[in-house]
PDB file of N, CA and C in Angstrom:
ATOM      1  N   UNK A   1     -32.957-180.656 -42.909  1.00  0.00           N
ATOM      2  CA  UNK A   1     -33.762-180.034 -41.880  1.00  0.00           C
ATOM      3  C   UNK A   1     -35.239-180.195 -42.225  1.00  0.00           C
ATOM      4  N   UNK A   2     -36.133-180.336 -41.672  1.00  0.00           N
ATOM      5  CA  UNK A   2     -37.244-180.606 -41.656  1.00  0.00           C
ATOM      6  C   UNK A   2     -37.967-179.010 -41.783  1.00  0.00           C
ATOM      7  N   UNK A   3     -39.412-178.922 -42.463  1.00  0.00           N
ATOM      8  CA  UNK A   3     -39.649-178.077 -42.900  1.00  0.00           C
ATOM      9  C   UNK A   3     -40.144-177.419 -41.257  1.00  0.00           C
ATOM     10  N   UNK A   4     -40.109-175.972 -41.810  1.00  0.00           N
ATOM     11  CA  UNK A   4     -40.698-175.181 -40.397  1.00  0.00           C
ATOM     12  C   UNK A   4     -42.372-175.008 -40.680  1.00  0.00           C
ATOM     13  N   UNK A   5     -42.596-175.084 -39.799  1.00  0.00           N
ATOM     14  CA  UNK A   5     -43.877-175.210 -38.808  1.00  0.00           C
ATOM     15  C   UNK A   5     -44.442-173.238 -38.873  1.00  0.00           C
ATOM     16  N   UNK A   6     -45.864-173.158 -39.608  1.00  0.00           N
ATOM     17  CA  UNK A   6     -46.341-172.140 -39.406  1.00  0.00           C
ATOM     18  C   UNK A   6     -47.268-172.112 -38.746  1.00  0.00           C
ATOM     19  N   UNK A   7     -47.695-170.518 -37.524  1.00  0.00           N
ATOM     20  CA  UNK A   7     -48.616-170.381 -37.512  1.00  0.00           C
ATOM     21  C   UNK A   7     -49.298-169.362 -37.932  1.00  0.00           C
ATOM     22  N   UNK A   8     -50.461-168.957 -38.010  1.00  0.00           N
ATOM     23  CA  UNK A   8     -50.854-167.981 -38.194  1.00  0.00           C
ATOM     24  C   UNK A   8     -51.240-166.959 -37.037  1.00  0.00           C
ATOM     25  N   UNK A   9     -51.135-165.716 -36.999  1.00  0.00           N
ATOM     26  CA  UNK A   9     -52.211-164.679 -35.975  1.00  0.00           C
ATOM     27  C   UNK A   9     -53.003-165.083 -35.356  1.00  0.00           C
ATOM     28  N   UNK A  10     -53.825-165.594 -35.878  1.00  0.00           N
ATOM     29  CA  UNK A  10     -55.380-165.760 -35.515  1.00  0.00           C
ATOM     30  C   UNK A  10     -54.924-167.181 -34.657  1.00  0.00           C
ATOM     31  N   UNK A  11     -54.000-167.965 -34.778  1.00  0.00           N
ATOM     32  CA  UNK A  11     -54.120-169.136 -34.190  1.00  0.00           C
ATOM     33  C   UNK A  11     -53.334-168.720 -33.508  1.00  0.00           C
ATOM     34  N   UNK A  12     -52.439-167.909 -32.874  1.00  0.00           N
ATOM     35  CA  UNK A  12     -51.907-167.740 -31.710  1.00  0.00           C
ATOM     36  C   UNK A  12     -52.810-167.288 -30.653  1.00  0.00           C
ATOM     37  N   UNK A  13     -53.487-166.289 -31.613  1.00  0.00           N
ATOM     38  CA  UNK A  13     -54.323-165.231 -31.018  1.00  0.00           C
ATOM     39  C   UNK A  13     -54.929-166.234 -29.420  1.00  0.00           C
ATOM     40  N   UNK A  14     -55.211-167.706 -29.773  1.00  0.00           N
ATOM     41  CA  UNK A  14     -56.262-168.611 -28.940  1.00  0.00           C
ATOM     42  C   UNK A  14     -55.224-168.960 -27.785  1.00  0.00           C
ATOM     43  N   UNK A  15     -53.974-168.694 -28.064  1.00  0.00           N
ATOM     44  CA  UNK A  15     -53.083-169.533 -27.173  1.00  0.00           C
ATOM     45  C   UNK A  15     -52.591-168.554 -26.059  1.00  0.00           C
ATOM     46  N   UNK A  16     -52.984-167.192 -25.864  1.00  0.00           N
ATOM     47  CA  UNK A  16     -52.744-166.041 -25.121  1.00  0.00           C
ATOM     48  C   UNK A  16     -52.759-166.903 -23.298  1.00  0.00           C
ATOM     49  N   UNK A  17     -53.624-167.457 -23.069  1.00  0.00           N
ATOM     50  CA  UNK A  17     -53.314-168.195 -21.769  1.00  0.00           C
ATOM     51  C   UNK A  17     -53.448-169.183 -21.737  1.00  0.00           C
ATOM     52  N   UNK A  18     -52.913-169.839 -22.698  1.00  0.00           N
ATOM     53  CA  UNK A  18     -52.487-171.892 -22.912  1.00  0.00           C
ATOM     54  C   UNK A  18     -51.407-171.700 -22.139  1.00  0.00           C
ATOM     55  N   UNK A  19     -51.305-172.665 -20.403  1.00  0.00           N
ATOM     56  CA  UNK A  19     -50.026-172.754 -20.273  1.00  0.00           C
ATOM     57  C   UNK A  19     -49.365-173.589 -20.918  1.00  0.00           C
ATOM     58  N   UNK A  20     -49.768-174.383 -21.641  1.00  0.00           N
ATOM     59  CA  UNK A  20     -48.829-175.921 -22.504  1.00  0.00           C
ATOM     60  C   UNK A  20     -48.287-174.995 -23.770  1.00  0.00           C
ATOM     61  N   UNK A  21     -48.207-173.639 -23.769  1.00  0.00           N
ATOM     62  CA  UNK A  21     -47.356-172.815 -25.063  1.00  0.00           C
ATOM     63  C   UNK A  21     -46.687-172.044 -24.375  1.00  0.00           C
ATOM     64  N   UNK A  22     -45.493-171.560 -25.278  1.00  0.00           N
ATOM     65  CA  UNK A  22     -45.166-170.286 -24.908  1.00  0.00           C
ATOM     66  C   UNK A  22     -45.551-169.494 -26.464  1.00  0.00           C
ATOM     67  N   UNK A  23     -45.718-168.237 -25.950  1.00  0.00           N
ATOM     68  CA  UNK A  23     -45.496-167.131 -27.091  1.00  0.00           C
ATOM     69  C   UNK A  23     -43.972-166.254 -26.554  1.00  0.00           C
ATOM     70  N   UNK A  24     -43.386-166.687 -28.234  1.00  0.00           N
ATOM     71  CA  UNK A  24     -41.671-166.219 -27.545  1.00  0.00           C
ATOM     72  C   UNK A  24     -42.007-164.975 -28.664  1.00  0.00           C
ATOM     73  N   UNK A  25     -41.278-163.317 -27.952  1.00  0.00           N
ATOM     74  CA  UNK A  25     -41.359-162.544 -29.397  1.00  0.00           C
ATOM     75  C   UNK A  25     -39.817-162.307 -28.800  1.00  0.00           C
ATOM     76  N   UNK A  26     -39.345-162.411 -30.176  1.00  0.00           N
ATOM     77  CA  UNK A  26     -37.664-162.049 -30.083  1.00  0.00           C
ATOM     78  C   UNK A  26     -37.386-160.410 -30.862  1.00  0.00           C
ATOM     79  N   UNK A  27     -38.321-159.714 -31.066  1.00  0.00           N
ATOM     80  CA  UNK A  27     -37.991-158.114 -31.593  1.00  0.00           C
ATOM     81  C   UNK A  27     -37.404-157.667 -30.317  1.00  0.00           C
ATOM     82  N   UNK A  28     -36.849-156.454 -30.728  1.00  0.00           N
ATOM     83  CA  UNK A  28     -36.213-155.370 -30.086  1.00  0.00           C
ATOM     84  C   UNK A  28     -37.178-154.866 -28.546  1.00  0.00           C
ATOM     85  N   UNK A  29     -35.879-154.916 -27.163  1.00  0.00           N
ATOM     86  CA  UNK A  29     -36.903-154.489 -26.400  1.00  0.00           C
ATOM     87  C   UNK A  29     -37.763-152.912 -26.423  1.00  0.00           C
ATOM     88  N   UNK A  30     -37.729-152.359 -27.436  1.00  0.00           N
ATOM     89  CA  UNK A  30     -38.377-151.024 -27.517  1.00  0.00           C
ATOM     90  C   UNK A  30     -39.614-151.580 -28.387  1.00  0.00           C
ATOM     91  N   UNK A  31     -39.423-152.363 -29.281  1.00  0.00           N
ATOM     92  CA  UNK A  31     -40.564-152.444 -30.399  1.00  0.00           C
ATOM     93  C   UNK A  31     -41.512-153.288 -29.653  1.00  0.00           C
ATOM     94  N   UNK A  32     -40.808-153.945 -28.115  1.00  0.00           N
ATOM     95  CA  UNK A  32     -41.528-155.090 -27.536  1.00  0.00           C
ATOM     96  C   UNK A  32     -42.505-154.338 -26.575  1.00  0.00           C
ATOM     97  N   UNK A  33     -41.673-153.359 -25.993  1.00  0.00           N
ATOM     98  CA  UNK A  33     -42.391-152.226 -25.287  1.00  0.00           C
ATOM     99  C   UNK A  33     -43.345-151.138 -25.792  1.00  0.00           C
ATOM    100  N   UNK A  34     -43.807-150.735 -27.278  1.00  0.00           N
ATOM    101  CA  UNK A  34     -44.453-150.290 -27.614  1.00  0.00           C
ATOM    102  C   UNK A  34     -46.049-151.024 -27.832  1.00  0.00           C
ATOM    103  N   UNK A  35     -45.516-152.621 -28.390  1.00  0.00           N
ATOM    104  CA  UNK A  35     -46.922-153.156 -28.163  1.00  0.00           C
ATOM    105  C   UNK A  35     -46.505-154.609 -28.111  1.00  0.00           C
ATOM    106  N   UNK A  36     -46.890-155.537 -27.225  1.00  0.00           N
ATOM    107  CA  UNK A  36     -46.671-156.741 -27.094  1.00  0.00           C
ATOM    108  C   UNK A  36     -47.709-157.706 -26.935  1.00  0.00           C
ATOM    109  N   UNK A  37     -48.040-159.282 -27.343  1.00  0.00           N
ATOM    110  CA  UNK A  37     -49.180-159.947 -27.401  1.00  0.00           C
ATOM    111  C   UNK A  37     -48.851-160.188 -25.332  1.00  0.00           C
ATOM    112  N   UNK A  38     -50.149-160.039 -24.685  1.00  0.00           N
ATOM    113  CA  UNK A  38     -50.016-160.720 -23.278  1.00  0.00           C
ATOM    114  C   UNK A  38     -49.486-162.101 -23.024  1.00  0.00           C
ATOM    115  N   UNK A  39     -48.724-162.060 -21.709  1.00  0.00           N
ATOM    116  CA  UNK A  39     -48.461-163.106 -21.465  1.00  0.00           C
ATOM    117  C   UNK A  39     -46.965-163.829 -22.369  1.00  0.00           C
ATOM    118  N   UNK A  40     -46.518-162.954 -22.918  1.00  0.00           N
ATOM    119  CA  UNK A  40     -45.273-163.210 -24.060  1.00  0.00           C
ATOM    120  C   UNK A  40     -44.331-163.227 -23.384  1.00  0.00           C
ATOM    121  N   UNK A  41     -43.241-164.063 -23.746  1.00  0.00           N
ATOM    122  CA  UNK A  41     -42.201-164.263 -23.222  1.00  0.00           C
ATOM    123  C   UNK A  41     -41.163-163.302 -24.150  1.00  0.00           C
ATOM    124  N   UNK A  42     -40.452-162.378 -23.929  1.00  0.00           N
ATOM    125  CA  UNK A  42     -39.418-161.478 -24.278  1.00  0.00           C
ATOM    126  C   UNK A  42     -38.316-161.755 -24.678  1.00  0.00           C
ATOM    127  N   UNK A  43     -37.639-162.569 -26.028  1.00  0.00           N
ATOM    128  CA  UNK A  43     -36.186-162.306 -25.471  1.00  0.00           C
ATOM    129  C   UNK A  43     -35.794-161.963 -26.687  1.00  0.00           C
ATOM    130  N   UNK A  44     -34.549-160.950 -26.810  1.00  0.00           N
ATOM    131  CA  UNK A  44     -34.481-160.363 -28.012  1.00  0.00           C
ATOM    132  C   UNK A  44     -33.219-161.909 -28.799  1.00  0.00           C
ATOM    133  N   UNK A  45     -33.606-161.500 -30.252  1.00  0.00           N
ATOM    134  CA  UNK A  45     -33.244-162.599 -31.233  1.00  0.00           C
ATOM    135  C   UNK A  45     -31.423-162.660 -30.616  1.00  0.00           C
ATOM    136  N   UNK A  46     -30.803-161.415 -30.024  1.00  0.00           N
ATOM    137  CA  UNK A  46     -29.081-161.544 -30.066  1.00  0.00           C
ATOM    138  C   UNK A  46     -29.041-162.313 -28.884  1.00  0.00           C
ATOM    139  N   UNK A  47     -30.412-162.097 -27.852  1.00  0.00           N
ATOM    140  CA  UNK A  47     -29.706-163.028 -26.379  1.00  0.00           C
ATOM    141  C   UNK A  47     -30.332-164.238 -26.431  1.00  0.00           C
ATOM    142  N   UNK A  48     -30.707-164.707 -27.735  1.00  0.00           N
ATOM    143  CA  UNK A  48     -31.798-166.381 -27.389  1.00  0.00           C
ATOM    144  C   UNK A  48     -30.410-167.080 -27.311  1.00  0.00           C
ATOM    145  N   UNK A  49     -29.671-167.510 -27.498  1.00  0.00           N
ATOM    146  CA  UNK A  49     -28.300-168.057 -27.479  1.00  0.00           C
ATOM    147  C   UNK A  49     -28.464-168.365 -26.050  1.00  0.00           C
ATOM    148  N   UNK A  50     -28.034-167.277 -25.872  1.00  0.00           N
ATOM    149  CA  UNK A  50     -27.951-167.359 -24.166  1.00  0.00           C
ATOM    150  C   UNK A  50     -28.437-167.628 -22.824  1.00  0.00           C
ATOM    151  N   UNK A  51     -29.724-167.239 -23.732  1.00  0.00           N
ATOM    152  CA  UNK A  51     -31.008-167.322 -22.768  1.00  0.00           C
ATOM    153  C   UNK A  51     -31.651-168.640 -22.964  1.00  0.00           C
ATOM    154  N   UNK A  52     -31.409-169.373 -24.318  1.00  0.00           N
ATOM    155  CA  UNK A  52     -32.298-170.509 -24.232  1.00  0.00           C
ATOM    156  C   UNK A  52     -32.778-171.442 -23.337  1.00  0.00           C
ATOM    157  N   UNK A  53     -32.034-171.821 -22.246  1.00  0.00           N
ATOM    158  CA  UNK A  53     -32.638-172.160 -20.559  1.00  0.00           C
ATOM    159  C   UNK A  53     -33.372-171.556 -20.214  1.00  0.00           C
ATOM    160  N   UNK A  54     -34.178-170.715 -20.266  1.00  0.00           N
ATOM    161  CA  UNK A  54     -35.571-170.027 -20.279  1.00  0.00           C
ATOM    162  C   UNK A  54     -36.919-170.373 -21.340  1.00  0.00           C
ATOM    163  N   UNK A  55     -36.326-171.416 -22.025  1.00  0.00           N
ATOM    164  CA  UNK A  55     -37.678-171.846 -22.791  1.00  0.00           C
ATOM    165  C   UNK A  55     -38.023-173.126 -22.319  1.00  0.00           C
ATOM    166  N   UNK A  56     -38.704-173.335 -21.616  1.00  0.00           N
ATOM    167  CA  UNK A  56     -39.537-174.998 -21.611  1.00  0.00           C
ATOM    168  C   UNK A  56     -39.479-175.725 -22.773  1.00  0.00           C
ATOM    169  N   UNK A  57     -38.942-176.861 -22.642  1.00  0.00           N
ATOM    170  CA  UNK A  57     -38.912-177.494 -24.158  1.00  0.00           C
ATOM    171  C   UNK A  57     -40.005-178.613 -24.291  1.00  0.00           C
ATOM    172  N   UNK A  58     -40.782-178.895 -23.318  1.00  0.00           N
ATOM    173  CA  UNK A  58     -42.466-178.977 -23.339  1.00  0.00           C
ATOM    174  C   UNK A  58     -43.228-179.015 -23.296  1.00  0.00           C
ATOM    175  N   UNK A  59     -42.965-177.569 -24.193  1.00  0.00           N
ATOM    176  CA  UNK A  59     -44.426-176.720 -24.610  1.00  0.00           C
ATOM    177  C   UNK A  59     -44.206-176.168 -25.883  1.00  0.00           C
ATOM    178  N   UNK A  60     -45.344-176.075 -26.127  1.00  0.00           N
ATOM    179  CA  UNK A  60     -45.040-175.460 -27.911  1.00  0.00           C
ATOM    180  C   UNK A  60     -44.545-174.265 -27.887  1.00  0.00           C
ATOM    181  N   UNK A  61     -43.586-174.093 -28.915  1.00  0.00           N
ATOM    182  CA  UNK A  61     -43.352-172.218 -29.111  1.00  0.00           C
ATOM    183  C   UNK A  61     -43.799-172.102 -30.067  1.00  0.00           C
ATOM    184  N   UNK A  62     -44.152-170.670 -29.948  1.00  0.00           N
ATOM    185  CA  UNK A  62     -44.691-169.738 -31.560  1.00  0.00           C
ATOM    186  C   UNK A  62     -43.931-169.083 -31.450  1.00  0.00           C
ATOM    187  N   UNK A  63     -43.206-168.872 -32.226  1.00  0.00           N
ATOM    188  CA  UNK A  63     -42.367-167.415 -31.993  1.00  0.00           C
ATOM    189  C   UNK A  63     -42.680-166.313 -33.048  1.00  0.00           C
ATOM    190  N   UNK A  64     -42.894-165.242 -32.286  1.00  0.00           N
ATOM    191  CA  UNK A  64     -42.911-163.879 -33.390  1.00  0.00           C
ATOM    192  C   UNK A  64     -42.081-162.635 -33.110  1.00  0.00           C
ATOM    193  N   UNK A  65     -42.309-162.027 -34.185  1.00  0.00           N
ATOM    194  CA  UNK A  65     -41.401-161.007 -34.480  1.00  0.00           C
ATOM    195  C   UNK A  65     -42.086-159.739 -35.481  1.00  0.00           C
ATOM    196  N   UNK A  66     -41.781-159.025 -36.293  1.00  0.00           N
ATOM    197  CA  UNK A  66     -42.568-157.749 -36.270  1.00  0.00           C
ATOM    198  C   UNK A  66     -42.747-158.205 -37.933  1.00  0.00           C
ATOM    199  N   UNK A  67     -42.317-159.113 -38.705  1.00  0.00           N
ATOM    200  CA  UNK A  67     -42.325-159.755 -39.978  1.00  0.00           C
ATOM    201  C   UNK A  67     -42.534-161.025 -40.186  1.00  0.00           C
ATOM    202  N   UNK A  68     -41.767-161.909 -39.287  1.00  0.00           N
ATOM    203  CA  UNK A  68     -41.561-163.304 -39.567  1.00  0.00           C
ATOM    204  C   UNK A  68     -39.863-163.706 -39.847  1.00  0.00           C
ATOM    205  N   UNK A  69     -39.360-162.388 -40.298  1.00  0.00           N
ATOM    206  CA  UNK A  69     -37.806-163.103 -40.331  1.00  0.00           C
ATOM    207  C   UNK A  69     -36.674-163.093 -39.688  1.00  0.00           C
ATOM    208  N   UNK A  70     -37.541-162.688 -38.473  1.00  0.00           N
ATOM    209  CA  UNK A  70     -36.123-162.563 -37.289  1.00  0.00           C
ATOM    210  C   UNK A  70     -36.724-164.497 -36.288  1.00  0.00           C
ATOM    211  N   UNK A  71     -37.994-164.109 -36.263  1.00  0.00           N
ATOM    212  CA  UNK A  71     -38.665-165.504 -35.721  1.00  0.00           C
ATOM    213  C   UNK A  71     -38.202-166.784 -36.704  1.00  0.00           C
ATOM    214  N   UNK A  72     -38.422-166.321 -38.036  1.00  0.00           N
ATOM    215  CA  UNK A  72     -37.661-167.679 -38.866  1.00  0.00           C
ATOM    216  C   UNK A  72     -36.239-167.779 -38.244  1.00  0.00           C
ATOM    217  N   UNK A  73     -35.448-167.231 -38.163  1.00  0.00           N
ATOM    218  CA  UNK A  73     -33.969-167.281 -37.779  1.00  0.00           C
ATOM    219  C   UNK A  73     -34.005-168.016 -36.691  1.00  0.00           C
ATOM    220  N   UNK A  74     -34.893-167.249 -35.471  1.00  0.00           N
ATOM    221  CA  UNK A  74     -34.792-167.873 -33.898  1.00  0.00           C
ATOM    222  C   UNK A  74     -35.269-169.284 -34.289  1.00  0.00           C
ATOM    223  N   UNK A  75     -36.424-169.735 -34.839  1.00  0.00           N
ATOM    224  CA  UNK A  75     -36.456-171.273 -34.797  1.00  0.00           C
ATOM    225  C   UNK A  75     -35.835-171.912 -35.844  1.00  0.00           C
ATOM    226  N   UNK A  76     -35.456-171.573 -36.622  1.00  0.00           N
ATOM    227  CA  UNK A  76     -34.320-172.920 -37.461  1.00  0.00           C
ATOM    228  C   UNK A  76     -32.914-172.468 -35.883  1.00  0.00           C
ATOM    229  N   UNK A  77     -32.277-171.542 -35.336  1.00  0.00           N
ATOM    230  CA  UNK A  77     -31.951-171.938 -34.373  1.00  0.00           C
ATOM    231  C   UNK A  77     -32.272-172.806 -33.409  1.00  0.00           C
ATOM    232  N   UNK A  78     -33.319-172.551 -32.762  1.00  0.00           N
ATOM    233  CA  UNK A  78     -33.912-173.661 -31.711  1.00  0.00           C
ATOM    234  C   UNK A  78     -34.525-175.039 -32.093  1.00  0.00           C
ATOM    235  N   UNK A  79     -34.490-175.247 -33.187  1.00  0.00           N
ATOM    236  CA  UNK A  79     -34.706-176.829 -34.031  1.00  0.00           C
ATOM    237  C   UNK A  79     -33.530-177.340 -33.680  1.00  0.00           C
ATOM    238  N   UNK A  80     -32.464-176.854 -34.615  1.00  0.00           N
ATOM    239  CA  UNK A  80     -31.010-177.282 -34.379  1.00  0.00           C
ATOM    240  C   UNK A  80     -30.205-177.291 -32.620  1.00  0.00           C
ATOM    241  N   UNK A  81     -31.314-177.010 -31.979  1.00  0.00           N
ATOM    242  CA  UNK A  81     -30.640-176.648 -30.463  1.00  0.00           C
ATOM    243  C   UNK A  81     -31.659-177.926 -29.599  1.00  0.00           C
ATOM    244  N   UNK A  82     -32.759-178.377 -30.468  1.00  0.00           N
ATOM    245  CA  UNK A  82     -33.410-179.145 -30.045  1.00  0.00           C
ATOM    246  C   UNK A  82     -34.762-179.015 -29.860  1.00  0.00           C
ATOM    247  N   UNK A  83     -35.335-178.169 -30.006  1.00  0.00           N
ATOM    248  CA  UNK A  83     -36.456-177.543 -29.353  1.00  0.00           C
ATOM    249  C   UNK A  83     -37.525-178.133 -30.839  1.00  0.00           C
ATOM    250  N   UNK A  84     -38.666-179.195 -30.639  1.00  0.00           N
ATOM    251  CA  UNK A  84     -38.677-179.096 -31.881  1.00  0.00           C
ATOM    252  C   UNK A  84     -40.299-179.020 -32.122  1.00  0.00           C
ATOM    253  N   UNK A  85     -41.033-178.789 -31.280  1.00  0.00           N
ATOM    254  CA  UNK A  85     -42.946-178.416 -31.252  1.00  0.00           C
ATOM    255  C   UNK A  85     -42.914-176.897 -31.243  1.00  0.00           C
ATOM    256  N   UNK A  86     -42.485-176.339 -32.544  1.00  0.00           N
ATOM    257  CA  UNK A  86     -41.848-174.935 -32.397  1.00  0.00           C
ATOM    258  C   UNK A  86     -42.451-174.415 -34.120  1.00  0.00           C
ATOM    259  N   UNK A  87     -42.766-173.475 -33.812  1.00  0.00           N
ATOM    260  CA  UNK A  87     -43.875-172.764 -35.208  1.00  0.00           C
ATOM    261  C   UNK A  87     -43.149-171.130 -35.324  1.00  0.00           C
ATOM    262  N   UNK A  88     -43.084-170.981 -36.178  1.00  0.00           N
ATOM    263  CA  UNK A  88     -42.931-169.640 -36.785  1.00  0.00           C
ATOM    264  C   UNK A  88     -44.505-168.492 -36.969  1.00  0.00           C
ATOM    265  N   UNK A  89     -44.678-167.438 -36.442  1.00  0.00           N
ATOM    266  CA  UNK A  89     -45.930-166.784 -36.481  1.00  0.00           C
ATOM    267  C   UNK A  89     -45.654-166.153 -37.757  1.00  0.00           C
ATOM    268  N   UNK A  90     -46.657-166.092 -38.759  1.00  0.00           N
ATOM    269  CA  UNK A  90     -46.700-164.950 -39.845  1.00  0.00           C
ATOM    270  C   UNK A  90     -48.036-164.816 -39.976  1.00  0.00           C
ATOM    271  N   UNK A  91     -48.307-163.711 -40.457  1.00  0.00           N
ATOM    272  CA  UNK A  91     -47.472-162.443 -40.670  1.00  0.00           C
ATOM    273  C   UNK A  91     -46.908-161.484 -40.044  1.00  0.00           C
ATOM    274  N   UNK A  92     -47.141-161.945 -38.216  1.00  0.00           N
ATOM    275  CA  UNK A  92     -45.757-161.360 -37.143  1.00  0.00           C
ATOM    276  C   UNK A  92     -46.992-159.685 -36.282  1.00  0.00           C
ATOM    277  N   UNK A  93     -46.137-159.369 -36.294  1.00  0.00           N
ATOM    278  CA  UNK A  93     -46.874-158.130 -34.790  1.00  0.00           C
ATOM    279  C   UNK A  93     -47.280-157.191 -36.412  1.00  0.00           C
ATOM    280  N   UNK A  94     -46.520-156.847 -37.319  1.00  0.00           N
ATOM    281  CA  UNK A  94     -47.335-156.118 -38.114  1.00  0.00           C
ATOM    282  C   UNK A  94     -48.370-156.135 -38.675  1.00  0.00           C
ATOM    283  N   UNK A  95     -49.009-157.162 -38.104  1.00  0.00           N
ATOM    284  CA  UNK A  95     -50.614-157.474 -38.379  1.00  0.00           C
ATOM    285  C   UNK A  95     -50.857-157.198 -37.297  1.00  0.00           C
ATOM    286  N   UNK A  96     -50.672-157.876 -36.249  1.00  0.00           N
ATOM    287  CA  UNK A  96     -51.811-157.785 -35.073  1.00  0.00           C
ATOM    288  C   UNK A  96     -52.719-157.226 -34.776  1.00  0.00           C
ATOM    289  N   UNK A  97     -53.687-157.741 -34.754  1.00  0.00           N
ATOM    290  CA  UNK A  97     -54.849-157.478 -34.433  1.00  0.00           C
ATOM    291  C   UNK A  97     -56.217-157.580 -33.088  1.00  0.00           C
ATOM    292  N   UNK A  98     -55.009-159.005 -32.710  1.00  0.00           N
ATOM    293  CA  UNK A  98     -55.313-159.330 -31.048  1.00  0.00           C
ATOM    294  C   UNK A  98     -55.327-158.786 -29.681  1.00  0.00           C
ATOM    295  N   UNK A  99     -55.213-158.957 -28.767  1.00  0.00           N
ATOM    296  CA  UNK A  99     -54.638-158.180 -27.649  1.00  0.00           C
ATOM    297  C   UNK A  99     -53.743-157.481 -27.382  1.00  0.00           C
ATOM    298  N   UNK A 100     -53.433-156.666 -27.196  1.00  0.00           N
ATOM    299  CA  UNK A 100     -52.164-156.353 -26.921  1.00  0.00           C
ATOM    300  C   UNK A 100     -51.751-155.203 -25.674  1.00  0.00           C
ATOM    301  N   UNK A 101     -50.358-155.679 -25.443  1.00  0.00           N
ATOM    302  CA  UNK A 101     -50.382-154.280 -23.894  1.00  0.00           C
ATOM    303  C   UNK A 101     -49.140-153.523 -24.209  1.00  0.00           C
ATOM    304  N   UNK A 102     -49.032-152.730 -23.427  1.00  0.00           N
ATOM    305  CA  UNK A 102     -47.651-151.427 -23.698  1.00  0.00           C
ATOM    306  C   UNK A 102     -47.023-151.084 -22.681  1.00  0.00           C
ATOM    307  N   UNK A 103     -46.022-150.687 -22.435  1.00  0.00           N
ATOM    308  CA  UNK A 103     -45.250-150.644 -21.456  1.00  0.00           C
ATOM    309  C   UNK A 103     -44.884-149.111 -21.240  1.00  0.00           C
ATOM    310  N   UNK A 104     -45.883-148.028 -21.773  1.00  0.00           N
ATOM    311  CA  UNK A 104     -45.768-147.079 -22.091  1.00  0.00           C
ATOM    312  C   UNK A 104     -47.600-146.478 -21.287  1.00  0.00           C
TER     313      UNK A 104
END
């Protein structure tokens, strides 16, 4: 397998309305609903399986998560599923520092 692809915060931070990306966060829909980067695409890590026909395959993904190791999981999945201009975010929403909105 080919090594995974990082990004950082700060370099997502720029991609908030790149349509040629997605920002995928695969946490929990409560943790997604407490604070989420704009413009993020939602899907929790148990339904990407299912849901993966909902990702454009091109456009870049970042995917995050509230650490980095639920997003590591989702893309060594979506490598192996094909998807392959695809980055892992760290250090994940427990940094964030960017935008963010609430559903609350």
């Amino acid at each position: 397998m080919t090594d995974m692809k990082i990004a950082t915060n700060e370099e997502i931070e720029t991609k908030i309305n790149n349509k040629a990306s997605i920002i995928l966060d695969v946490r929990e829909p409560a943790e997604y609903a407490l604070k989420h980067i704009p413009n993020s695409t939602h899907i929790p890590l148990g339904e990407l399986s299912s849901r993966l026909d909902e990702i454009d395959k091109n456009k870049t993904v970042y995917v995050i998560c509230r650490t980095g190791s639920r997003s590591q999981y989702a893309v060594n999945f979506m490598i192996n599923e094909g998807i392959t201009d695809i980055y892992n975010v760290l250090p994940g929403m427990i940094n964030w520092t960017g935008p963010s909105e609430s559903n609350f």
